[in-house]
C-alpha atoms as a PDB file:
ATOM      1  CA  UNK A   1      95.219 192.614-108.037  1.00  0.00           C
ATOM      2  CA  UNK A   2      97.211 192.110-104.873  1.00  0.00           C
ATOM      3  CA  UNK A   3      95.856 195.421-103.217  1.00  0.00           C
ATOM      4  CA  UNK A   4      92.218 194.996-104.264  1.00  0.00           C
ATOM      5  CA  UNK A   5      92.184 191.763-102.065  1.00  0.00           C
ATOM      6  CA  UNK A   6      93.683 192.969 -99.501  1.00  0.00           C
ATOM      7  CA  UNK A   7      91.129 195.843-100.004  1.00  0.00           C
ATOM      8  CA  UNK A   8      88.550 193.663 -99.785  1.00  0.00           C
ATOM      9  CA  UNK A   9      89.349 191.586 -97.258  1.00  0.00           C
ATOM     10  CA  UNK A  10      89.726 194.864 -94.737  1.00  0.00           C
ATOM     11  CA  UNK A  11      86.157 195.842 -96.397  1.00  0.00           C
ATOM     12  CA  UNK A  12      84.616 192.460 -95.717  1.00  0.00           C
ATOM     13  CA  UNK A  13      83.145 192.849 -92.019  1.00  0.00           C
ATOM     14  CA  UNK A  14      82.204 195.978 -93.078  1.00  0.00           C
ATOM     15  CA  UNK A  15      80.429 194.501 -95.926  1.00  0.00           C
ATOM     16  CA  UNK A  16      79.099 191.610 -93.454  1.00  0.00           C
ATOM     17  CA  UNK A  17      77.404 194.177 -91.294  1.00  0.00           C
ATOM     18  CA  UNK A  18      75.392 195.912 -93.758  1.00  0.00           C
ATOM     19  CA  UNK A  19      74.446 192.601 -95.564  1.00  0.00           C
ATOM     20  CA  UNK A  20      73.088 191.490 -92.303  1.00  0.00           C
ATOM     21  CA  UNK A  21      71.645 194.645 -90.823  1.00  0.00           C
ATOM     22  CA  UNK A  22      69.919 194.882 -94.499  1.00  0.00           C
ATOM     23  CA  UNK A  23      69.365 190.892 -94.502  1.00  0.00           C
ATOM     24  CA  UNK A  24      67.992 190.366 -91.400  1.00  0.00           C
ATOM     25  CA  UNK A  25      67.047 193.652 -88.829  1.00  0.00           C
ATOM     26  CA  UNK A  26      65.917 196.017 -91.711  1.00  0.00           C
ATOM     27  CA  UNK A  27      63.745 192.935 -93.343  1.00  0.00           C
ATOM     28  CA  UNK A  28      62.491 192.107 -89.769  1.00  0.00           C
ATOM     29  CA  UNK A  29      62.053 195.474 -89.379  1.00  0.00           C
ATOM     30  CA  UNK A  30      59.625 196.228 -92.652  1.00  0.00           C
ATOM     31  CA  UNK A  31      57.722 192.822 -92.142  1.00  0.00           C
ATOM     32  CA  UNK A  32      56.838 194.279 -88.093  1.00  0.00           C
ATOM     33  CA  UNK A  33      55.810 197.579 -89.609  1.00  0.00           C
ATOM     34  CA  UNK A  34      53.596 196.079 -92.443  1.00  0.00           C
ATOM     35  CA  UNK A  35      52.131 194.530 -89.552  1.00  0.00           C
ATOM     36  CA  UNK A  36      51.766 197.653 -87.262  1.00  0.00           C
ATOM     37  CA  UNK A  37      50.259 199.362 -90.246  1.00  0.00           C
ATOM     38  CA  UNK A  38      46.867 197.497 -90.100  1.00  0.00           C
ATOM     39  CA  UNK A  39      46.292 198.890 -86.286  1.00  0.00           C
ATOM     40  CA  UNK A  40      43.651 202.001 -87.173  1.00  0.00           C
ATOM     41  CA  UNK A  41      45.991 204.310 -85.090  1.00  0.00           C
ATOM     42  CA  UNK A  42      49.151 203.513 -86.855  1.00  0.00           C
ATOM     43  CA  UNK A  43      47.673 204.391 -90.249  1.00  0.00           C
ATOM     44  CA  UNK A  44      46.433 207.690 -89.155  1.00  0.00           C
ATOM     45  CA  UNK A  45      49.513 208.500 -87.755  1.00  0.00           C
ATOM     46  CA  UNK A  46      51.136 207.784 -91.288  1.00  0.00           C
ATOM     47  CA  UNK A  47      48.866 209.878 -92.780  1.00  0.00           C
ATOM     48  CA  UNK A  48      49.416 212.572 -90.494  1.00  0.00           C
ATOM     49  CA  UNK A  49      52.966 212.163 -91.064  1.00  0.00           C
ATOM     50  CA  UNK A  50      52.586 211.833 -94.626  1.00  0.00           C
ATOM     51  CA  UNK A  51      51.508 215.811 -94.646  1.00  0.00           C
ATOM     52  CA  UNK A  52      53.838 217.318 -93.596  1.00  0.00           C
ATOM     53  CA  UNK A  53      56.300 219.365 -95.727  1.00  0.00           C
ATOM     54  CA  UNK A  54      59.685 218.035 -95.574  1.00  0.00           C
ATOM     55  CA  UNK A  55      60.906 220.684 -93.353  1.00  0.00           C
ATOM     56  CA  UNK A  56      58.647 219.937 -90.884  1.00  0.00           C
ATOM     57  CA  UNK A  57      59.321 216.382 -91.203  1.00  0.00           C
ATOM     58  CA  UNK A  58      63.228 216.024 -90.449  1.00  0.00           C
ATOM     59  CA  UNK A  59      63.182 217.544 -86.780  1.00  0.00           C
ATOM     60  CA  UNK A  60      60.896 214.359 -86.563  1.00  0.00           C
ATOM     61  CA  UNK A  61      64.107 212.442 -86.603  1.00  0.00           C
ATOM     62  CA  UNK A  62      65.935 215.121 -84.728  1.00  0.00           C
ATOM     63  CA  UNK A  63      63.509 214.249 -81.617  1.00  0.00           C
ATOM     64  CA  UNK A  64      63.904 210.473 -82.624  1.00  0.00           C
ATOM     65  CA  UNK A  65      67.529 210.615 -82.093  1.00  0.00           C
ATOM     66  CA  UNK A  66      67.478 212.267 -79.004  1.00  0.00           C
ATOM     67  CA  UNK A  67      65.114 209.969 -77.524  1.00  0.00           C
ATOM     68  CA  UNK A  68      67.146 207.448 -78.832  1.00  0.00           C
ATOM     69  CA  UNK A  69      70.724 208.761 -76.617  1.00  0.00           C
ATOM     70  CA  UNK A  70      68.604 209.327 -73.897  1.00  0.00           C
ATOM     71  CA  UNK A  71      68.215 205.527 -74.095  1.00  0.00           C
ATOM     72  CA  UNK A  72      71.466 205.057 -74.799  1.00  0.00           C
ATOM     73  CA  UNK A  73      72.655 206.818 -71.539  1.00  0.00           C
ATOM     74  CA  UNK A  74      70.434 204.741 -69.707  1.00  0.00           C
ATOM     75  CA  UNK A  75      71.741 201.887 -70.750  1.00  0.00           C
ATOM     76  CA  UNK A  76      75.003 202.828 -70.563  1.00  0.00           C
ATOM     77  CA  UNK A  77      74.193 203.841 -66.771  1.00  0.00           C
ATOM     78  CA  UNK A  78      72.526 200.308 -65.837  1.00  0.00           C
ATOM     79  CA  UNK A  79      76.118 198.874 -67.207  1.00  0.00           C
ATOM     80  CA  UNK A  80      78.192 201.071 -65.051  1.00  0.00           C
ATOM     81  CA  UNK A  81      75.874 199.795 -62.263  1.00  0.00           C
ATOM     82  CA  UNK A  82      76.900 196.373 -62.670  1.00  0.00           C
ATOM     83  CA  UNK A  83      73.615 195.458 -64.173  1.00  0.00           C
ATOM     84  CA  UNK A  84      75.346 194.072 -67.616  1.00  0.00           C
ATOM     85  CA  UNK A  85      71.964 191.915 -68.294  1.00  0.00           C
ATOM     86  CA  UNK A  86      69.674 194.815 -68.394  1.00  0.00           C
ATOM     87  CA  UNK A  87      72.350 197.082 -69.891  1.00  0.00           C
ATOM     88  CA  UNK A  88      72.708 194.801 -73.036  1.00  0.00           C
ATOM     89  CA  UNK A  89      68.853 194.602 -73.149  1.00  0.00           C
ATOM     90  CA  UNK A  90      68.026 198.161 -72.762  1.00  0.00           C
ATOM     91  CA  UNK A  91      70.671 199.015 -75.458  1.00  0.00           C
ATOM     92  CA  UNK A  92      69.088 196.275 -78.036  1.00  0.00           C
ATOM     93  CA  UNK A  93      65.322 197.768 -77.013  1.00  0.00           C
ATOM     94  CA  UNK A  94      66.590 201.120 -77.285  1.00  0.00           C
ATOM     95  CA  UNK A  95      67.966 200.631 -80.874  1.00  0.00           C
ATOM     96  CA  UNK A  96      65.242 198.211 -81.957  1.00  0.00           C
ATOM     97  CA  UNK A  97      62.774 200.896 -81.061  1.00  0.00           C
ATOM     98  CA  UNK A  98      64.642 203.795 -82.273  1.00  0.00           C
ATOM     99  CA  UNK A  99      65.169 202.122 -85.665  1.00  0.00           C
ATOM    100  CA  UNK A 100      61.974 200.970 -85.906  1.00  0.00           C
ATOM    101  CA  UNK A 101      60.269 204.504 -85.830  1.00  0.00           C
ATOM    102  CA  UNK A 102      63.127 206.400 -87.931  1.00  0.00           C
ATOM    103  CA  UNK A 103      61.920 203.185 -90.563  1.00  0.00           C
ATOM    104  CA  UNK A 104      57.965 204.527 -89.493  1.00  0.00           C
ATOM    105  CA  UNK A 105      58.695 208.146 -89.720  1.00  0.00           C
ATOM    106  CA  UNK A 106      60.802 207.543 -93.361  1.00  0.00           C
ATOM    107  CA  UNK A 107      58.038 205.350 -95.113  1.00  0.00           C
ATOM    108  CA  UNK A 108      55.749 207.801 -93.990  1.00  0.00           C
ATOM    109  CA  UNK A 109      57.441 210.895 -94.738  1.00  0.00           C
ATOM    110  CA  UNK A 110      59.791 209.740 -97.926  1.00  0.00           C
ATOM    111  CA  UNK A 111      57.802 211.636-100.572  1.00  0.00           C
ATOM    112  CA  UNK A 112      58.563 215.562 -98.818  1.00  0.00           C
ATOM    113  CA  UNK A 113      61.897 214.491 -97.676  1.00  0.00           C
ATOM    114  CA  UNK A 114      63.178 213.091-100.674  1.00  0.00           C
ATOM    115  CA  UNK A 115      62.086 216.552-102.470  1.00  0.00           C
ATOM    116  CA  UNK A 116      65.455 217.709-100.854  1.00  0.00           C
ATOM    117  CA  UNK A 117      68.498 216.664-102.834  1.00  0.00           C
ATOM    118  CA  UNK A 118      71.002 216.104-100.336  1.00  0.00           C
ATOM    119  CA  UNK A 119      68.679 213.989 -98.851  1.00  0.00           C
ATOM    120  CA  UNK A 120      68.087 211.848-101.823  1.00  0.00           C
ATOM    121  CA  UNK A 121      71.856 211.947-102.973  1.00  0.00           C
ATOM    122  CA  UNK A 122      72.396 210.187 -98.785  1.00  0.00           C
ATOM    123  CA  UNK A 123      69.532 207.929 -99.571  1.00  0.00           C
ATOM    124  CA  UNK A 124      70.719 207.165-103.572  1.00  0.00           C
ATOM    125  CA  UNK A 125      74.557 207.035-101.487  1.00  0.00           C
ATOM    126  CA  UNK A 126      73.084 204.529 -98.788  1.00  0.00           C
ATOM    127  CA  UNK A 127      71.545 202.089-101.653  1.00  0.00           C
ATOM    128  CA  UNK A 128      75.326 201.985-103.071  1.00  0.00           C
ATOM    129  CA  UNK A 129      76.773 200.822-100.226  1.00  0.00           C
ATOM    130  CA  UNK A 130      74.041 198.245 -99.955  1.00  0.00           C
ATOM    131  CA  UNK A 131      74.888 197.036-103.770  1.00  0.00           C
ATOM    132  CA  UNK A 132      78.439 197.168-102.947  1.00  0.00           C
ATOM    133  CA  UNK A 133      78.287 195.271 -99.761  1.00  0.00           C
ATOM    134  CA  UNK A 134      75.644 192.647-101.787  1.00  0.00           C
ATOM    135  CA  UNK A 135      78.615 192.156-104.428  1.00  0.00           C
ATOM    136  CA  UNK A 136      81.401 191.750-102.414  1.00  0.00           C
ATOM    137  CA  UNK A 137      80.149 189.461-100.355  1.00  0.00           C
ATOM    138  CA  UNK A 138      78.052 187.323-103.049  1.00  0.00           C
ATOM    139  CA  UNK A 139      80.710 184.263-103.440  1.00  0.00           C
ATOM    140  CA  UNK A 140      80.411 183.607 -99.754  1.00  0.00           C
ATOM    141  CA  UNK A 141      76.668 183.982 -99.691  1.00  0.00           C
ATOM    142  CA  UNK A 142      76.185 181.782-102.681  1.00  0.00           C
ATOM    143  CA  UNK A 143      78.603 178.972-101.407  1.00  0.00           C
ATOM    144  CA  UNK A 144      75.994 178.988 -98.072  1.00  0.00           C
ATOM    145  CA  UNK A 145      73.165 179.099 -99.908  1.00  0.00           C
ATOM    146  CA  UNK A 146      74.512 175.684-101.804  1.00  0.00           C
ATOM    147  CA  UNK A 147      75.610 174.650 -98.604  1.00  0.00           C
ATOM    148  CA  UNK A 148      72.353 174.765 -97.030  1.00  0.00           C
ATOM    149  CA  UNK A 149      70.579 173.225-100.196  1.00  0.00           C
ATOM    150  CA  UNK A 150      73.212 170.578-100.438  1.00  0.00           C
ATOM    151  CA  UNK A 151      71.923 169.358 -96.457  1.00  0.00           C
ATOM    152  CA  UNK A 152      68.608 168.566 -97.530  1.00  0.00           C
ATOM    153  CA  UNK A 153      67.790 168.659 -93.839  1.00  0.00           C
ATOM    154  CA  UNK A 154      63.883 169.319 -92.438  1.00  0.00           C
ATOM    155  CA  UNK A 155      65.202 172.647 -90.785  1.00  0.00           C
ATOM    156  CA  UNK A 156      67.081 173.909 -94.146  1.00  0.00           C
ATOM    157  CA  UNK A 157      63.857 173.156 -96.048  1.00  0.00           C
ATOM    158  CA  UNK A 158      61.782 174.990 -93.888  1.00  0.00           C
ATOM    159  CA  UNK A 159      63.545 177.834 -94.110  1.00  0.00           C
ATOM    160  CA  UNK A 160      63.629 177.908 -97.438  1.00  0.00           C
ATOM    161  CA  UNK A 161      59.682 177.532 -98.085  1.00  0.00           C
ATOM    162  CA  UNK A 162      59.469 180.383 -94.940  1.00  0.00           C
ATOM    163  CA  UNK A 163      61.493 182.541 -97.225  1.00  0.00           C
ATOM    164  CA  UNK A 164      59.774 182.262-100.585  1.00  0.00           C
ATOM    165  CA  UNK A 165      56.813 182.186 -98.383  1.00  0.00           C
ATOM    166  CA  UNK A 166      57.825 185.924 -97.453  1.00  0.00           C
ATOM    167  CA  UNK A 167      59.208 186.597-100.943  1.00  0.00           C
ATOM    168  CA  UNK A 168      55.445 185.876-102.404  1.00  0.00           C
ATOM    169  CA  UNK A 169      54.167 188.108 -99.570  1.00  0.00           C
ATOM    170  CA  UNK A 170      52.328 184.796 -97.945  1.00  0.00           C
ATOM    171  CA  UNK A 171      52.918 186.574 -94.755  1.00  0.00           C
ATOM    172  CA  UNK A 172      51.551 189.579 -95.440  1.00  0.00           C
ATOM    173  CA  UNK A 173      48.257 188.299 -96.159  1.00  0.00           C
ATOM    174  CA  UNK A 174      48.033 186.750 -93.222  1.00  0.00           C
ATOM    175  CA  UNK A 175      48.262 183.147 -94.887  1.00  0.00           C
ATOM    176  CA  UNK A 176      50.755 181.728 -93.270  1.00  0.00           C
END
């Protein structure tokens, strides 16, 4: 009992991180790209995408991740410069960006690359972590959601109407 706490509490900002990155960036993420999908452009480009056989389709994130430390190293060059504003910034754009079409490229690819199984067994592996993160952290995230229901203040309503607003898919259709 003794070592699965302290187990857990070395596991917990790990567990933090991917609740948030899943919580907030990769929702934020999905809702941009439903978004981006209604421009003409960005739907032929998913189809386009969509084609290809999966082997043509991972270099796809090959080239993505090079772009993506080629950002990186500028960033990290505007830092050595002094330039610690536009350092931080081009980092966050960098990643935002990069993340953002991986996200693209996946969606739009998923059905050829998931024909591979070591791809699927990362992605099935990936989903795990997610649950396991979700779980560990779950009393915490429960006792702020109470929290924030217990204030009964005009911002913690609004938030919670804006997110079953987004949990209906209000925002998708352009309703709210």
């Amino acid at each position: 009992m003794r070592a699965r706490r302290l187990r857990d509490f070395v596991l917990l900002p790990i567990a933090l991180v991917v609740v948030v990155l899943e919580d907030v960036v990769w929702a934020g993420l999905i809702h941009l790209l439903r978004g981006l999908n209604g421009l003409p452009a960005v739907r032929r480009l998913a189809e386009r995408l969509g084609r290809l056989p999966g082997w043509a389709a991972l270099p796809v994130f090959l080239v993505l991740e090079v772009l993506g430390r080629v950002g990186e190293f500028w960033a990290f060059a505007l830092l050595v410069r002094g330039e610690l504003t536009a350092g931080v910034m081009a980092y966050l754009g960098v990643r935002v960006v990069g993340t953002l079409a991986a996200v693209f490229v996946y969606q739009s690819c998923a059905a050829a690359l998931l024909r591979y199984g070591w791809f699927a067994a990362l992605v099935a592996w990936l989903g795990s972590v997610k649950h396991w993160a979700l779980a560990l952290i779950a009393p915490w995230r429960d006792w702020v959601h109470a929290a924030i229901g217990r204030t009964r203040s005009r911002l913690s309503w609004r938030l919670a109407a804006l997110r079953r607003a987004y949990a209906v898919g209000r925002f998708r259709d352009g309703q709210d």
